[in-house]
N, C-alpha and C. Protein backbone atom coordinates (compact mmCIF):
# COMPACT_ATOMS: atom_id res chain seq x y z
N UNK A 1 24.81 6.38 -37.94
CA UNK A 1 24.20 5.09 -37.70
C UNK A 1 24.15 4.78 -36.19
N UNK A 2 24.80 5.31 -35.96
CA UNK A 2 25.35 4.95 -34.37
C UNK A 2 24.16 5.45 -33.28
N UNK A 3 24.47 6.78 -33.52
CA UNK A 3 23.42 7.65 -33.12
C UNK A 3 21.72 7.32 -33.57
N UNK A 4 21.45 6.66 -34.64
CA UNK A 4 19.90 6.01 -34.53
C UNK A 4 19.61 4.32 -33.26
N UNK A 5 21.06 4.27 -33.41
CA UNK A 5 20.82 3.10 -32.35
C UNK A 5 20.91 3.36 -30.66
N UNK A 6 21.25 4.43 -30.61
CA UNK A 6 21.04 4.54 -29.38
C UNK A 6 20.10 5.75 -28.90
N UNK A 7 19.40 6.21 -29.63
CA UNK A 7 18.36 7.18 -30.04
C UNK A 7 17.14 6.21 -29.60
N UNK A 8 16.72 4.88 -30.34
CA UNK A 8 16.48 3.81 -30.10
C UNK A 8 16.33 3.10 -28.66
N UNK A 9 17.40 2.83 -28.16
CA UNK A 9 17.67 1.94 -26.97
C UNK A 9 17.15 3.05 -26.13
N UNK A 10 17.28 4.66 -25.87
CA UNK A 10 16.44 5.00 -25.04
C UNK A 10 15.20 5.48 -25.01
N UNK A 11 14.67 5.54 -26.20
CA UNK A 11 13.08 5.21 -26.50
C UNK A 11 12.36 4.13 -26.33
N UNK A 12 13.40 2.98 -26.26
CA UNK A 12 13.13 1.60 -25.86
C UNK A 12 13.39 1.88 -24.24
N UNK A 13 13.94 2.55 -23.69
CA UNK A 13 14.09 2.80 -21.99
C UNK A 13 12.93 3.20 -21.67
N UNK A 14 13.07 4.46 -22.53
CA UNK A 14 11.39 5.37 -21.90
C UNK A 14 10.31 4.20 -21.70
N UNK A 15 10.07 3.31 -23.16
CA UNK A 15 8.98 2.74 -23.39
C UNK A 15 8.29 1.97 -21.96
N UNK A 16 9.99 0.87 -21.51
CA UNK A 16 9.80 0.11 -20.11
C UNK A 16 9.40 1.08 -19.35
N UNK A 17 9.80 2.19 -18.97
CA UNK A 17 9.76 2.95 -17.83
C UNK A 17 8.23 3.18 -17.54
N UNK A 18 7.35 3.71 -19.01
CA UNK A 18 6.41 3.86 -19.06
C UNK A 18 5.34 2.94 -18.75
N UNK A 19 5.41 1.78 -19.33
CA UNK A 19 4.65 0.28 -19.04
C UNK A 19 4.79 0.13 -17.10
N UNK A 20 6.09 0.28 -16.29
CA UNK A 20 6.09 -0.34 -15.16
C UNK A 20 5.21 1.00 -14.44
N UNK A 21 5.29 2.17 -15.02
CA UNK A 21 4.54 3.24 -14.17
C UNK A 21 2.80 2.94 -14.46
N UNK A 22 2.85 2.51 -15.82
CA UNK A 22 1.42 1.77 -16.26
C UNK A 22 0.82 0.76 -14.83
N UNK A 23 1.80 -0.08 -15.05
CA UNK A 23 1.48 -1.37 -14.42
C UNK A 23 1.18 -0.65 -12.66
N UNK A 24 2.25 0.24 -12.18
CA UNK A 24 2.33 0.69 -10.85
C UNK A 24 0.88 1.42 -10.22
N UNK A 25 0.37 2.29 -11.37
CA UNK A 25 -1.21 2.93 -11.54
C UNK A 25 -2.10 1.80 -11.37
N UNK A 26 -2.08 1.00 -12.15
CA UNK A 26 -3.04 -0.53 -12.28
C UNK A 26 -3.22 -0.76 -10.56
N UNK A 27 -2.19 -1.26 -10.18
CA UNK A 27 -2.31 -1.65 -9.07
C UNK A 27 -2.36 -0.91 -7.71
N UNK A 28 -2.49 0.67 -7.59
CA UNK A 28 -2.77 1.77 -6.92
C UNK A 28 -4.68 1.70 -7.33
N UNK A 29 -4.90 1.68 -8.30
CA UNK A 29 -6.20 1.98 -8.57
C UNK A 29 -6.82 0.49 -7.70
N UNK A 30 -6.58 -0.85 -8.20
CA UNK A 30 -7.05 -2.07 -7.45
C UNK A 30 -7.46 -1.70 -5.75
N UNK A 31 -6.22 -1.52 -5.23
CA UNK A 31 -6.04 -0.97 -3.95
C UNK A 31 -7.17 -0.56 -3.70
N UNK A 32 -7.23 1.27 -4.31
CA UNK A 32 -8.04 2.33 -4.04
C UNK A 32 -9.68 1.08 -3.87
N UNK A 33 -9.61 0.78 -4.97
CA UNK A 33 -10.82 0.01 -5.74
C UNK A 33 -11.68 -1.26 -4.55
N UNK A 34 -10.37 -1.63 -4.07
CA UNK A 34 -10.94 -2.95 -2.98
C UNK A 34 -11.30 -1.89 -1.35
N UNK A 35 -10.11 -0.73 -1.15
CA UNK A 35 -10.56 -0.04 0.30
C UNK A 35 -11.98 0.40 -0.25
N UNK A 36 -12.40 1.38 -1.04
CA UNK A 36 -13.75 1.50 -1.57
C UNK A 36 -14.59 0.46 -1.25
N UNK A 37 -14.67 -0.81 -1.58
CA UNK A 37 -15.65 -2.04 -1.27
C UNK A 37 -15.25 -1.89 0.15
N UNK A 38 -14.19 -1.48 0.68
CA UNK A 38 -14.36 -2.31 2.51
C UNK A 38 -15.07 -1.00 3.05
N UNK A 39 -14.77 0.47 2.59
CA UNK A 39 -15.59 1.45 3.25
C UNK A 39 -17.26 1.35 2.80
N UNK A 40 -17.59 0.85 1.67
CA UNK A 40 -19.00 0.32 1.57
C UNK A 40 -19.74 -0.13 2.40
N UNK A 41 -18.83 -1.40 2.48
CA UNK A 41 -19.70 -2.66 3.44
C UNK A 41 -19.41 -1.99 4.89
N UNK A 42 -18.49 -1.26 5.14
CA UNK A 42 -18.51 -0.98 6.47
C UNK A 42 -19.67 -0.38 7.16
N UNK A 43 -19.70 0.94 6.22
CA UNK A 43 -21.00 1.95 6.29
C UNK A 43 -22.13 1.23 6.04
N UNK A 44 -22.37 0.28 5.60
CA UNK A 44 -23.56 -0.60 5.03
C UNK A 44 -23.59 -1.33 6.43
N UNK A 45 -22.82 -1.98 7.13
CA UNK A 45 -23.51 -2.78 8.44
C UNK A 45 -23.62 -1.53 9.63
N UNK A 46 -22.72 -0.05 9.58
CA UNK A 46 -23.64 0.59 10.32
C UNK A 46 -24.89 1.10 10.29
N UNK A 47 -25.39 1.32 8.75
CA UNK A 47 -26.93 1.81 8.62
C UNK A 47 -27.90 0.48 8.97
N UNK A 48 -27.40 -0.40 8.98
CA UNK A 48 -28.17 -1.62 9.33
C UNK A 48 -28.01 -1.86 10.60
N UNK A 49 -27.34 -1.96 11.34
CA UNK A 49 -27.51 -1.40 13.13
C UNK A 49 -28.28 -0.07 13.57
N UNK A 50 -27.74 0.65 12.74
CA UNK A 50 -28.87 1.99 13.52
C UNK A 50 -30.01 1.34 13.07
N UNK A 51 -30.15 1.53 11.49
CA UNK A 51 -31.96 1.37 11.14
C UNK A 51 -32.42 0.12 12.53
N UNK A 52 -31.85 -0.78 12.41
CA UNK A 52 -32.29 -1.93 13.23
C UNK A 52 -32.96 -1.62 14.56
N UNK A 53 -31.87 -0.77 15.33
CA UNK A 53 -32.27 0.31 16.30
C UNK A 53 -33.11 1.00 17.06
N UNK A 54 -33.22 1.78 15.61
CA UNK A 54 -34.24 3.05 15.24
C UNK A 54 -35.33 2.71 15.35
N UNK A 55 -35.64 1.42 14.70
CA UNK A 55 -37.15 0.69 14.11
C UNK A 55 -37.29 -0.39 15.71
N UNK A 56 -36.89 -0.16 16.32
CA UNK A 56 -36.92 -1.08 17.24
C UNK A 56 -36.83 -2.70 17.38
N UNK A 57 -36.27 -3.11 16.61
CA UNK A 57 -35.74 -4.53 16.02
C UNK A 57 -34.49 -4.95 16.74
N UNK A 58 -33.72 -3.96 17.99
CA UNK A 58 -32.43 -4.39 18.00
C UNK A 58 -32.51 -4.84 19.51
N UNK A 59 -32.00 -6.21 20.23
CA UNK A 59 -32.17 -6.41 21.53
C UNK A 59 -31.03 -5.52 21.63
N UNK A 60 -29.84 -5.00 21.63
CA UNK A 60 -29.08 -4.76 22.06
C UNK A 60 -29.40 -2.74 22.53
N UNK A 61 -28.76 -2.80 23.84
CA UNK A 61 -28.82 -0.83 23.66
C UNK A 61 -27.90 -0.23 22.72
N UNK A 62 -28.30 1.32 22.90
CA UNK A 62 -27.56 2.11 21.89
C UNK A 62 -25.78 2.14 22.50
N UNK A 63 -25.93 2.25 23.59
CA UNK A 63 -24.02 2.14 23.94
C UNK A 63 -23.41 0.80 23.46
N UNK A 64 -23.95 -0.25 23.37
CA UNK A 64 -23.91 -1.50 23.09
C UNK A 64 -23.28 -1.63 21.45
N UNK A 65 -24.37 -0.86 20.82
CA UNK A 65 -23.82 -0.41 19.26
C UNK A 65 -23.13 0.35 18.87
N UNK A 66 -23.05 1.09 19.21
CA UNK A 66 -21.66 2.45 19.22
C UNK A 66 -20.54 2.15 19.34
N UNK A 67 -20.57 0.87 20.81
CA UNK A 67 -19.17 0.11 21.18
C UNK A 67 -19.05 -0.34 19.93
N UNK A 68 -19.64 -1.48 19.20
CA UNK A 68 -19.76 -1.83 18.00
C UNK A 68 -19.14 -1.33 16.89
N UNK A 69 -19.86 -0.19 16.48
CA UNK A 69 -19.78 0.50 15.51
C UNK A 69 -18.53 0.91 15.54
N UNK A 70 -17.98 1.70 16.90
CA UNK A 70 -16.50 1.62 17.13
C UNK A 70 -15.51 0.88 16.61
N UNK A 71 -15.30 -0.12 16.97
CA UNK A 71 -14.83 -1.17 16.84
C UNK A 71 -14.44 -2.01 15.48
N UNK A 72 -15.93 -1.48 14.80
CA UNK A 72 -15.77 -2.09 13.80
C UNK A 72 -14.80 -1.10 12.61
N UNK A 73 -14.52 0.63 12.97
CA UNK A 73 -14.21 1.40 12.53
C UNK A 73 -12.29 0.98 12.69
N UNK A 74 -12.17 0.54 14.06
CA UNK A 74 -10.86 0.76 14.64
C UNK A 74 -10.33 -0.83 13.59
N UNK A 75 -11.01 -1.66 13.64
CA UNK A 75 -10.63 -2.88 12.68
C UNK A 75 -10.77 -2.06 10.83
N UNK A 76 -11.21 -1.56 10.84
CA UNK A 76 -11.09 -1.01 9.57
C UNK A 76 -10.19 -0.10 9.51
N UNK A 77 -9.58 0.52 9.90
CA UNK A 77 -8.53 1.39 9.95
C UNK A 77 -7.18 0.62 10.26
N UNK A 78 -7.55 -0.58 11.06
CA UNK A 78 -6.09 -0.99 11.31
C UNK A 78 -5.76 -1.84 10.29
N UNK A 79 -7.03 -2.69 9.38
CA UNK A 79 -6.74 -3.43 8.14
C UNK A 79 -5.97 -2.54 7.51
N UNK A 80 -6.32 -1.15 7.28
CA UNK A 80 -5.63 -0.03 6.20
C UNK A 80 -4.29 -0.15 6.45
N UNK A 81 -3.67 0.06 7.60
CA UNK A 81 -2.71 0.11 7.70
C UNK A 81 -2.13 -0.79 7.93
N UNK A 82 -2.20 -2.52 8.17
CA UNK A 82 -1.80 -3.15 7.96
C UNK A 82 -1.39 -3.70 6.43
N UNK A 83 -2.18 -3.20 5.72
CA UNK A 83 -2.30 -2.90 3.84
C UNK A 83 -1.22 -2.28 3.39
N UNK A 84 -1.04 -1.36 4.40
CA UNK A 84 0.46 -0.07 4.31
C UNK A 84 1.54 -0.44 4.06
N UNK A 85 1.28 -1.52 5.30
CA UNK A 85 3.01 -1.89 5.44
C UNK A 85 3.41 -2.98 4.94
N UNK A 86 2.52 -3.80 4.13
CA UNK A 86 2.47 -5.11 3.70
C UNK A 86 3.25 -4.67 1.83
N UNK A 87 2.34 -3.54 1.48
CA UNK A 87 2.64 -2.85 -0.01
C UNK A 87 4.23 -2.65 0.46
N UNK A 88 4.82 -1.96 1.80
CA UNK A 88 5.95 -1.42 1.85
C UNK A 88 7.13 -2.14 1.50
């Protein structure tokens, strides 16, 4: 008898263990899921500066946008890792 009850209690361990590694995936995927939308939109306002550019629509010069484009890369990378250490 003894032995079904604690046969039990750690199938009931596994079970938690399993749910918080559940839950831990859930919220790794969100993550993944929201940097995905910020590398989108990122790449999405550089094709819209070049095209802009390209087509001759842009007062600004090409070093002008690059600085830009830069910039806007180095803020996206440092959000990431400010993301890093915030999860830590």
């Amino acid at each position: 008898m003894s032995r079904k009850i604690l046969d039990f209690e750690e199938s009931r361990k596994c079970s938690s263990e399993l749910v918080d590694r559940v839950a831990d995936l859930q919220r790794e995927i969100q993550e993944y899921e929201s940097r995905m939308e910020n590398m989108e939109s990122l790449l999405d306002s550089i094709l819209i500066c070049l095209n802009a550019y390209d087509n001759g629509e842009s007062q600004y010069s090409h070093r002008k946008i690059f600085d830009a484009i830069v910039h806007d890369i180095y803020l996206y990378r440092l959000q990431g890792e400010v993301t890093k250490l915030a999860n830590s």
